[in-house]
Protein backbone atom coordinates (compact mmCIF):
# COMPACT_ATOMS: atom_id res chain seq x y z
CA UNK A 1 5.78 -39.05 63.98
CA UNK A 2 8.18 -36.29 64.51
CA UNK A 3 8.94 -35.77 68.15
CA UNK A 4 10.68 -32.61 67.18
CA UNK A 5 8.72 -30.54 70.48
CA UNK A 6 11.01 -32.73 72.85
CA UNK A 7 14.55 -32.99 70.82
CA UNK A 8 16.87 -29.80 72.24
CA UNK A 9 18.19 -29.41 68.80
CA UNK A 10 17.56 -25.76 67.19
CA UNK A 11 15.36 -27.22 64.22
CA UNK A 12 12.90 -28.80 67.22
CA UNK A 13 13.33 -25.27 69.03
CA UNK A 14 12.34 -23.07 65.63
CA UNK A 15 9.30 -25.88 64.93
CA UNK A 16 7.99 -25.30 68.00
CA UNK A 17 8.57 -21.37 67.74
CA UNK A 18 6.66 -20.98 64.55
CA UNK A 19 4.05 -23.35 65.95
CA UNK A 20 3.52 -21.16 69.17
CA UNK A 21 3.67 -17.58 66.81
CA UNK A 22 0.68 -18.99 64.53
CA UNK A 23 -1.51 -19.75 67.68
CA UNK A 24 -3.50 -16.85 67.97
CA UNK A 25 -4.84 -17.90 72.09
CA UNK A 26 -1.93 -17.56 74.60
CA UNK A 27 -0.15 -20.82 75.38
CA UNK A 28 0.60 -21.92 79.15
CA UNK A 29 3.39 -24.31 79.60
CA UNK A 30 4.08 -25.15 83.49
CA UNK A 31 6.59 -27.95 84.67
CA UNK A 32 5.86 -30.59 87.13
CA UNK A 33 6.62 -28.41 89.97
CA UNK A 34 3.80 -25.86 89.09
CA UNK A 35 5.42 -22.59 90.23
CA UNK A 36 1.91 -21.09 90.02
CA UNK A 37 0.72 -18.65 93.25
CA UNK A 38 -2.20 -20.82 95.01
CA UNK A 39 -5.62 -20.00 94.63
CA UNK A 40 -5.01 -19.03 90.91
CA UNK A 41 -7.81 -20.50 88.99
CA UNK A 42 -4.99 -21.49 86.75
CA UNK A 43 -4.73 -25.04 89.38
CA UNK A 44 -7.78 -26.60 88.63
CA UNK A 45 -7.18 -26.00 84.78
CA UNK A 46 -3.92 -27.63 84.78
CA UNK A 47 -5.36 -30.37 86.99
CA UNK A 48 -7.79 -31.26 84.23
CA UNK A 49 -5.11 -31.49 81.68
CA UNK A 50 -3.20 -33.92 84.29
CA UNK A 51 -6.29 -36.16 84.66
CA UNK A 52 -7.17 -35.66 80.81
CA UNK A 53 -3.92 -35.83 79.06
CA UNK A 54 -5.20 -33.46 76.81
CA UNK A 55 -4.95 -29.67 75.95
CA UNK A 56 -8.11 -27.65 77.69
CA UNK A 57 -9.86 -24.54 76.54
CA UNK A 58 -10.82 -21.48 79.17
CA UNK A 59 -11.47 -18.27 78.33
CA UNK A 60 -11.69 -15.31 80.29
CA UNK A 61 -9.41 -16.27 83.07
CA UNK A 62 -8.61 -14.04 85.71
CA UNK A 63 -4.40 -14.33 85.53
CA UNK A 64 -3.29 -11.14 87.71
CA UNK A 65 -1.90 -12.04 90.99
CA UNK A 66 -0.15 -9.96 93.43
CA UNK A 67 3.17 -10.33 92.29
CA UNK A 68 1.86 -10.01 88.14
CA UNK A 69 -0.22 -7.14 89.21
């Protein structure tokens, strides 16, 4: 398997590029330390990837906040 999404290298970094451009959804990536404002319904989807290991589905998700408007 190609493990070319964690290699810093700029073939890894265009692969994952033209990956994220074909997905017609938005993608969230957050890193361990979250960073996300509390009370965002955002937590308890990223908690069920956590406990899942696997990518989840929403749709309609409220995302504004009040520092994203």
């Amino acid at each position: 398997m190609n493990d070319s999404f964690n290699t810093p290298d700029a073939a890894g970094k265009a692969l994952a590029l033209t990956v994220l451009n074909a997905i017609q959804n938005p993608v969230i990536m957050v890193n361990e330390d979250g960073f996300i404002p509390c009370g965002s319904p955002l937590l308890a989807l990223i908690d069920q990837v956590r406990e899942r290991l696997a990518p989840v589905n929403e749709y309609r998700v409220d995302l504004s906040s009040p520092r994203l408007g």
